[in-house]
N, C-alpha and C. Protein backbone atom coordinates (compact mmCIF):
# COMPACT_ATOMS: atom_id res chain seq x y z
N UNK A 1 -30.35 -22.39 201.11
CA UNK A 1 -29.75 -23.66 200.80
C UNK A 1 -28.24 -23.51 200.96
N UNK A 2 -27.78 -24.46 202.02
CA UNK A 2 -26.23 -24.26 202.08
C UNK A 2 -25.46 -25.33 200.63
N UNK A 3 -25.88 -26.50 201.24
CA UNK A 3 -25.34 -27.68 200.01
C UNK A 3 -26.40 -28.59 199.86
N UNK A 4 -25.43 -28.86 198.22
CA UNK A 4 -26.55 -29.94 197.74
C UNK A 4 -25.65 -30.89 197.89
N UNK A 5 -26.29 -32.41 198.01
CA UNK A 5 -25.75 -33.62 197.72
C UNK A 5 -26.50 -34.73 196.90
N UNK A 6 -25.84 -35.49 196.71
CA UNK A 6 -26.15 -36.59 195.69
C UNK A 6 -25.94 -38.15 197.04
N UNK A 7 -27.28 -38.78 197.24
CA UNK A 7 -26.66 -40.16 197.35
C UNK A 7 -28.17 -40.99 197.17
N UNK A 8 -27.80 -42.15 197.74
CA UNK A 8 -28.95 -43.02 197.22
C UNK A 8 -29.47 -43.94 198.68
N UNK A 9 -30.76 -43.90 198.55
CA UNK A 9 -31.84 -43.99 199.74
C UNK A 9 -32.27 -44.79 198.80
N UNK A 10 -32.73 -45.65 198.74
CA UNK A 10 -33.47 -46.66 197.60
C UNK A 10 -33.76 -46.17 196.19
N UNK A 11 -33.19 -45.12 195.80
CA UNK A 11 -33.05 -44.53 195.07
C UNK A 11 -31.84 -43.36 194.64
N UNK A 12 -31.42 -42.97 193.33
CA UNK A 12 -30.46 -41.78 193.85
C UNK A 12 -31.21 -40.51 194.12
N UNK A 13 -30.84 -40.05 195.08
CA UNK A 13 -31.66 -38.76 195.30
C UNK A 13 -30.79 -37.37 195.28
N UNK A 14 -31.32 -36.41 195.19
CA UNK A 14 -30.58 -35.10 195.42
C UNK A 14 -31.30 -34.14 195.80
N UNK A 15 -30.45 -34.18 197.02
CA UNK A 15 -31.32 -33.40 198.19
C UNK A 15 -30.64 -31.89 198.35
N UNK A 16 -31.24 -30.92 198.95
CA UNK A 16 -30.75 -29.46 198.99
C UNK A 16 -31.11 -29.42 200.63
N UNK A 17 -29.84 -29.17 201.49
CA UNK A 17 -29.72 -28.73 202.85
C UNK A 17 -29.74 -27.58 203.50
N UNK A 18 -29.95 -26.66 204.07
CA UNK A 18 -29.98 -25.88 205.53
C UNK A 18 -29.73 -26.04 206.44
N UNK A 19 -28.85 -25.09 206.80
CA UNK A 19 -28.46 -25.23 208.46
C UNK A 19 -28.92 -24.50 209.17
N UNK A 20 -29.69 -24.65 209.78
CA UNK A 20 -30.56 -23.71 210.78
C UNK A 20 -30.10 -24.48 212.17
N UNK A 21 -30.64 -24.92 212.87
CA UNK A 21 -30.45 -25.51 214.41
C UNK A 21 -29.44 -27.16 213.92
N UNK A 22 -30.87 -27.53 212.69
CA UNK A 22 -30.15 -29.16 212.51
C UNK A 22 -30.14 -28.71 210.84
N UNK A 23 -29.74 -29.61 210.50
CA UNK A 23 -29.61 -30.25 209.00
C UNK A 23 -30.83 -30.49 208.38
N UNK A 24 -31.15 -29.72 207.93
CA UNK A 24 -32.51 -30.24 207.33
C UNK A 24 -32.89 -30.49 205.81
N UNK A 25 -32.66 -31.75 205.25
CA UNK A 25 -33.09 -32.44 203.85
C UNK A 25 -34.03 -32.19 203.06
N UNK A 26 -34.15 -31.70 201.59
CA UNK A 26 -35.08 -31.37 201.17
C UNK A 26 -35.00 -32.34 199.59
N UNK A 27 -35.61 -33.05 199.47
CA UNK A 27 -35.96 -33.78 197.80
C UNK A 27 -35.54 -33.09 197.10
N UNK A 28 -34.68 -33.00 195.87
CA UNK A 28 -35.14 -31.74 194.90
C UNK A 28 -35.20 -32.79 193.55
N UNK A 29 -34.97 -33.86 193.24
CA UNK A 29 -34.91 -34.90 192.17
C UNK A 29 -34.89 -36.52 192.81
N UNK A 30 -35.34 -37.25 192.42
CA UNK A 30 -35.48 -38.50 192.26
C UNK A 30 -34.77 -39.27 190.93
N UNK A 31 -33.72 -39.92 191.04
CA UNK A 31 -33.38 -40.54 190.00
C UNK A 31 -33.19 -41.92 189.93
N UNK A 32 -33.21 -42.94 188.85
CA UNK A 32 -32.82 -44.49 188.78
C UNK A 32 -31.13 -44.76 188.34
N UNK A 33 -30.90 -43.67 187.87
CA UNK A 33 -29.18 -44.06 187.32
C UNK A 33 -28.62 -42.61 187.87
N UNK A 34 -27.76 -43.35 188.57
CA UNK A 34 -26.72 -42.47 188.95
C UNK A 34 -26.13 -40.94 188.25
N UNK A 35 -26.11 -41.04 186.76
CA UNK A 35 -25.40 -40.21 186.04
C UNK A 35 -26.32 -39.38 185.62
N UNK A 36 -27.71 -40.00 185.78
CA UNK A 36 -28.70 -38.39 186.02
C UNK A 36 -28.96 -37.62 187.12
N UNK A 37 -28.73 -38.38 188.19
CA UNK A 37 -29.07 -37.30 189.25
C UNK A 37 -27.22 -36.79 189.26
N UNK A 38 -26.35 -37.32 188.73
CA UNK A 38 -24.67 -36.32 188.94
C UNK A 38 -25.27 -34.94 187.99
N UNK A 39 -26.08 -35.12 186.88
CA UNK A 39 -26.15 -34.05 185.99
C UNK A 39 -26.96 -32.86 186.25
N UNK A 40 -27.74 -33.17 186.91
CA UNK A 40 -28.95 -32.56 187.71
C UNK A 40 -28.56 -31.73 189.11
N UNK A 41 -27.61 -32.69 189.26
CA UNK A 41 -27.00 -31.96 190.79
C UNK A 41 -25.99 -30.68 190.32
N UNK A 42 -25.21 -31.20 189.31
CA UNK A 42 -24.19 -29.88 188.57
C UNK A 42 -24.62 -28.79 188.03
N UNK A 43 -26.14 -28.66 187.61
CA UNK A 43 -26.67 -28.08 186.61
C UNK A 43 -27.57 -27.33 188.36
N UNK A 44 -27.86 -27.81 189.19
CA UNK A 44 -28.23 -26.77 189.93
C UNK A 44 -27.50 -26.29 190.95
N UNK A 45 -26.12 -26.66 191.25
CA UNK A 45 -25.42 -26.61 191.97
C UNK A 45 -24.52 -24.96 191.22
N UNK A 46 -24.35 -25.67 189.88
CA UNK A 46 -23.76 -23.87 189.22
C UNK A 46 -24.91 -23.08 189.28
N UNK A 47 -26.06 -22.89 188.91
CA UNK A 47 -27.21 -22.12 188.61
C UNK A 47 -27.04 -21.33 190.23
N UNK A 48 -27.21 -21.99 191.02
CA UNK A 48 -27.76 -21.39 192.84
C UNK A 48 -26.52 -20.96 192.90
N UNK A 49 -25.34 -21.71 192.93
CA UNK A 49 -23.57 -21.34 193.70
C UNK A 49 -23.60 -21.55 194.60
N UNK A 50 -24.58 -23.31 194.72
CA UNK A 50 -24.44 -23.80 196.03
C UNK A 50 -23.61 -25.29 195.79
N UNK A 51 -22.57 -25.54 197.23
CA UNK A 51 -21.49 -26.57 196.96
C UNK A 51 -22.39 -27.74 196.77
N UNK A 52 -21.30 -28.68 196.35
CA UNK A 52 -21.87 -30.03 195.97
C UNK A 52 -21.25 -31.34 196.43
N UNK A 53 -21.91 -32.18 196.85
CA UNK A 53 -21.14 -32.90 198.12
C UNK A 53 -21.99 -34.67 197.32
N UNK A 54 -20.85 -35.42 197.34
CA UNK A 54 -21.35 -36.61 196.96
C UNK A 54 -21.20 -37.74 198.31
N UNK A 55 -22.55 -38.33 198.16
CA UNK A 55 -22.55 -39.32 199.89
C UNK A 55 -22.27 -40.53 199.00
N UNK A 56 -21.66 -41.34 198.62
CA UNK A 56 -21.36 -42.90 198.25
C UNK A 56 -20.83 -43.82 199.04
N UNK A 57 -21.30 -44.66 198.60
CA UNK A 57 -20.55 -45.79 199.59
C UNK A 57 -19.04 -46.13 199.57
N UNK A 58 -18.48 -45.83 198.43
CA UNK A 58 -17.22 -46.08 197.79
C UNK A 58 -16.31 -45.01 196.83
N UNK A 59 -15.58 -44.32 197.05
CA UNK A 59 -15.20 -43.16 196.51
C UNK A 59 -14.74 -44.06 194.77
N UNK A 60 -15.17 -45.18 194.68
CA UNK A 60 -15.22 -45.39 192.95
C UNK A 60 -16.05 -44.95 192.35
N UNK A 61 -17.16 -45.16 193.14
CA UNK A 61 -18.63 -44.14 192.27
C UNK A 61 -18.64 -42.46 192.49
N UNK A 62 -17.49 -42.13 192.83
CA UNK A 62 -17.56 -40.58 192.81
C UNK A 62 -17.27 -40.26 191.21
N UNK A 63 -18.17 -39.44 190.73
CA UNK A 63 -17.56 -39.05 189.43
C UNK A 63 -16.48 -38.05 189.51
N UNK A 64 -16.26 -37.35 190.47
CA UNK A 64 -15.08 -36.71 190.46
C UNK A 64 -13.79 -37.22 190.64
N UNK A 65 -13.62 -37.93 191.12
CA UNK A 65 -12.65 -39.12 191.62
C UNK A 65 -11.68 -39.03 190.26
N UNK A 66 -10.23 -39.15 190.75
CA UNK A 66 -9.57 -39.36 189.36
C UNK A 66 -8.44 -39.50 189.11
């Protein structure tokens, strides 16, 4: 797993990537509010010491933003 990200597909999702030839997406949570899949993504993002990359539409919904 290179990075994880956070964005939302009809849902918020947080997906864990590889780079092998292409980019390849993997599920790792399904969420309805935003501020659980940010918590979920932090909490496995320190655990692995893999980066963490937020896809939003609007850098207001970045929780890092500041």
């Amino acid at each position: 797993m290179t990075e994880i990200r956070v964005h939302y597909r009809d849902q918020w999702r947080v997906t864990a990537h590889t780079l092998d030839v292409a980019v390849n997406p993997h599920d790792l949570a399904v969420f309805e509010q935003l501020h659980e899949a940010v918590r979920y993504a932090r909490a496995a993002s320190e655990f692995t010491g893999t980066p963490l990359y937020y896809d939003f539409p609007s850098d207001t919904l970045n929780p890092d933003a500041g």
